[in-house]
N, C-alpha and C. Protein backbone atom coordinates (compact mmCIF):
# COMPACT_ATOMS: atom_id res chain seq x y z
N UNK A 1 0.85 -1.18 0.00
CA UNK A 1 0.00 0.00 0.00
C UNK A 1 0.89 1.24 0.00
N UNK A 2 0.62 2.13 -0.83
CA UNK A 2 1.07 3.45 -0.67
C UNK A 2 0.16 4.66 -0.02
N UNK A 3 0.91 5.43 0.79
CA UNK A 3 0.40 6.67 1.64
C UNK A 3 1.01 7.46 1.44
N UNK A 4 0.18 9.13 1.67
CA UNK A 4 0.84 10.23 1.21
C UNK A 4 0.40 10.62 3.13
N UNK A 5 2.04 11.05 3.29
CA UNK A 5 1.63 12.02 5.16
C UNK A 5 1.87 13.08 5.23
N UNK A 6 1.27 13.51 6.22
CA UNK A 6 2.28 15.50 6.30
C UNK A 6 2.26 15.43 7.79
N UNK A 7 3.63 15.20 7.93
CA UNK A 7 4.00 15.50 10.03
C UNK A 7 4.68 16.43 9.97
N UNK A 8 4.92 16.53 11.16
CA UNK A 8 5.97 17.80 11.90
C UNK A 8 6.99 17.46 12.79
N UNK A 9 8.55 17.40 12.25
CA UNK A 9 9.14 17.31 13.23
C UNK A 9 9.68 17.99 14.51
N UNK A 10 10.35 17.75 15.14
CA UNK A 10 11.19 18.11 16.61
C UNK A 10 11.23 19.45 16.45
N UNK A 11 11.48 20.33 15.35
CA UNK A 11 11.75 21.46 14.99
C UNK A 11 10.31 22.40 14.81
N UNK A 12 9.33 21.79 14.63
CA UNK A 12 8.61 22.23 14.24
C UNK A 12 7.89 22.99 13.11
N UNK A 13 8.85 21.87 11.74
CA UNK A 13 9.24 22.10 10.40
C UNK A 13 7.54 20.92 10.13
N UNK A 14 6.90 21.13 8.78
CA UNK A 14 6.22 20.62 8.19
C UNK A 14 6.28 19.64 7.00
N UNK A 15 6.28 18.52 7.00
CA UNK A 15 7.02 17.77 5.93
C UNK A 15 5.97 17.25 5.48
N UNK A 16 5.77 16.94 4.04
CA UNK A 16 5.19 15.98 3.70
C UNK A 16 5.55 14.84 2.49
N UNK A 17 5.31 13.44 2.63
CA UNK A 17 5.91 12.07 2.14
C UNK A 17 4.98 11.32 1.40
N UNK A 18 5.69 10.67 -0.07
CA UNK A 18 5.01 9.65 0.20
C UNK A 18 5.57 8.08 0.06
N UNK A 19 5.15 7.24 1.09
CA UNK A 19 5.71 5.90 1.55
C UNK A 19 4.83 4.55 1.07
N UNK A 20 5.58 3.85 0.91
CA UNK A 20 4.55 2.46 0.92
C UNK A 20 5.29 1.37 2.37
N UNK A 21 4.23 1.38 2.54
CA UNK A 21 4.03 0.52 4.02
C UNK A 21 3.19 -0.58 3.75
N UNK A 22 3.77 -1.70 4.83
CA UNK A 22 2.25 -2.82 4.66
C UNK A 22 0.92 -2.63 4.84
N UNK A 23 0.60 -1.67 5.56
CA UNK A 23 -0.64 -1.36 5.96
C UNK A 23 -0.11 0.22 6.72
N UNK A 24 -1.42 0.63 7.22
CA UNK A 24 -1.69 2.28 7.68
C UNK A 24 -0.78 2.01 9.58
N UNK A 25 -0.94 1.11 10.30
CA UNK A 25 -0.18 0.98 11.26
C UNK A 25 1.18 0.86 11.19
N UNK A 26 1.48 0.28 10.32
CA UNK A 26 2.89 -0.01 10.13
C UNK A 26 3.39 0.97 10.05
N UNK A 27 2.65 2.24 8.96
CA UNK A 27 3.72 3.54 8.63
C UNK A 27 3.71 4.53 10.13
N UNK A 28 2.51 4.62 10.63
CA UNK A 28 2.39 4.69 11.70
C UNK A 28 3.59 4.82 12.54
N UNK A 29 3.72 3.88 12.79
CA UNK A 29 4.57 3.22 13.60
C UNK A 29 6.44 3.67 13.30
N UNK A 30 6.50 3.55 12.21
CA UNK A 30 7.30 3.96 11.33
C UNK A 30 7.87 5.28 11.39
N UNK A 31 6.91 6.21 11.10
CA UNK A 31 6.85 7.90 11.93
C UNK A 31 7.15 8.20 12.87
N UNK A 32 6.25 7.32 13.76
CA UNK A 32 6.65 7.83 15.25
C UNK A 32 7.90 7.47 15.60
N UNK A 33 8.79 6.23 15.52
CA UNK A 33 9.94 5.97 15.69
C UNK A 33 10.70 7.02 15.66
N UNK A 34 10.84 7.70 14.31
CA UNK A 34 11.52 8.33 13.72
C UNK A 34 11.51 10.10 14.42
N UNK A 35 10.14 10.30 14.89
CA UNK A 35 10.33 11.35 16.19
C UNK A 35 9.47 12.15 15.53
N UNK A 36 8.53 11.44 14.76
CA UNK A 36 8.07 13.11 14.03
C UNK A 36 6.27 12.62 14.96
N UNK A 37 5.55 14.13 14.95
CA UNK A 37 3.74 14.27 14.85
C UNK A 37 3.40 14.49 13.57
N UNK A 38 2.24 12.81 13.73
CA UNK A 38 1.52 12.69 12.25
C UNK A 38 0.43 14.02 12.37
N UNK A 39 0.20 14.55 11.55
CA UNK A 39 -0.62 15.38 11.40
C UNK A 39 -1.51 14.88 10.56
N UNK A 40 -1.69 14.29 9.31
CA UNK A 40 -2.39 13.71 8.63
C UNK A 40 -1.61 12.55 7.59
N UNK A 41 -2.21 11.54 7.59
CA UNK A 41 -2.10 10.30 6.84
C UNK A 41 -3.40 9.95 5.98
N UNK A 42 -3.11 9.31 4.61
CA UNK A 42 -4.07 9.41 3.70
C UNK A 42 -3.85 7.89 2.94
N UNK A 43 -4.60 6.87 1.96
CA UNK A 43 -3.99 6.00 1.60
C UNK A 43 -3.94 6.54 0.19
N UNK A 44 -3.32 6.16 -0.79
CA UNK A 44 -3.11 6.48 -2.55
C UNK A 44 -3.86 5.27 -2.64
N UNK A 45 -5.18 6.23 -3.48
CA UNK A 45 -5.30 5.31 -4.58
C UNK A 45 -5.48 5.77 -6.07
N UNK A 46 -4.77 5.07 -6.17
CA UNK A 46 -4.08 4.57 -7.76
C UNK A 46 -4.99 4.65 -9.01
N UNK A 47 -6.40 4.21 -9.07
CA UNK A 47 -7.23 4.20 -9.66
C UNK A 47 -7.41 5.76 -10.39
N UNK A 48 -7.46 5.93 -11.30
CA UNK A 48 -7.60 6.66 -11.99
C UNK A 48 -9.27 7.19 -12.33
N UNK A 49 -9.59 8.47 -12.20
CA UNK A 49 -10.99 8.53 -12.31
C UNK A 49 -11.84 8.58 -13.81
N UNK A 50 -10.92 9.10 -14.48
CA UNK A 50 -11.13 9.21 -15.78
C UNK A 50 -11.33 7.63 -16.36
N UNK A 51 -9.97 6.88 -15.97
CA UNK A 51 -10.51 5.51 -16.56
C UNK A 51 -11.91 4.96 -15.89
N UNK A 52 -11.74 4.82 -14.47
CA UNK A 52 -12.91 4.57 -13.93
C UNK A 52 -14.50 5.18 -14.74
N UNK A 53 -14.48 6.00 -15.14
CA UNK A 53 -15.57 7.03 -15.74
C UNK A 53 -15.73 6.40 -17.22
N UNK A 54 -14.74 6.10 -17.80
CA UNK A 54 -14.94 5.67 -18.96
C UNK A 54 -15.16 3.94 -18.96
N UNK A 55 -14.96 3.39 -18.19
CA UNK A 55 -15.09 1.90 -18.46
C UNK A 55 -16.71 1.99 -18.11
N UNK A 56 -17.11 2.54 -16.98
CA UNK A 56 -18.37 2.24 -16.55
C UNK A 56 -19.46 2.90 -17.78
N UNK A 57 -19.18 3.69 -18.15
CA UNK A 57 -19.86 4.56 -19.15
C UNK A 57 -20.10 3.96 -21.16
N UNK A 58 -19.28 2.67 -20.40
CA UNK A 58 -19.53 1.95 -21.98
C UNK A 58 -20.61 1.42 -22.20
N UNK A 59 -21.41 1.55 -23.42
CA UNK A 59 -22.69 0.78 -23.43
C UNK A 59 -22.43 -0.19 -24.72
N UNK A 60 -23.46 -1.30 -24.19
CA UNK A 60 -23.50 -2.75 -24.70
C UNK A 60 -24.69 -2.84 -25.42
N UNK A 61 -24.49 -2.74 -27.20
CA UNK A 61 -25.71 -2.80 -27.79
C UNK A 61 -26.69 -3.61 -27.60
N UNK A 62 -27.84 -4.37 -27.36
CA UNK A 62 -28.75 -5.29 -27.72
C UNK A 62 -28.19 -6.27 -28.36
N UNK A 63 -27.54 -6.09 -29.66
CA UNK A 63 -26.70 -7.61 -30.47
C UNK A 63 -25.83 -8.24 -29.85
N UNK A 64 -25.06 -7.25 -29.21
CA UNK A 64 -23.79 -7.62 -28.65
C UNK A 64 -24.45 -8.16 -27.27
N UNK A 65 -24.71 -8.55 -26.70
CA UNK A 65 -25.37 -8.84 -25.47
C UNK A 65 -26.57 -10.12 -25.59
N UNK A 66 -26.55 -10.70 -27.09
CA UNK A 66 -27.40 -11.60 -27.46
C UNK A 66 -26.40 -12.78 -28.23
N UNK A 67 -25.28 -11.98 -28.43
CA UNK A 67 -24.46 -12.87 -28.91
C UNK A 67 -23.83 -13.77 -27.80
């Protein structure tokens, strides 16, 4: 899985990443080690909306659907 974060470290600097982790705890976990406050964590997804929009939006004539 990939995630996009934005923490803040020790400094009180604003960073933002993006990581692939096994899951949302793991990166978690991962962060905090490392000394920073998650401020927000998000998951990527990948899916594209445009394709999404166009596959669903295909229509299936009557013939084609009898064949």
């Amino acid at each position: 899985m990939e995630f996009t974060y934005k923490v803040r470290d020790s400094r009180g600097k604003v960073l933002r990443g993006l990581q692939e982790a096994k899951d949302r705890d793991s990166l978690i976990r991962n962060l905090l080690r490392q000394g920073y406050y998650i401020i927000s964590l998000q998951e990527v997804n990948r899916t594209s909306p445009v394709i999404n929009r166009e596959l669903f939006s295909l229509k299936v004539s009557k013939k084609e659907v009898l064949m």
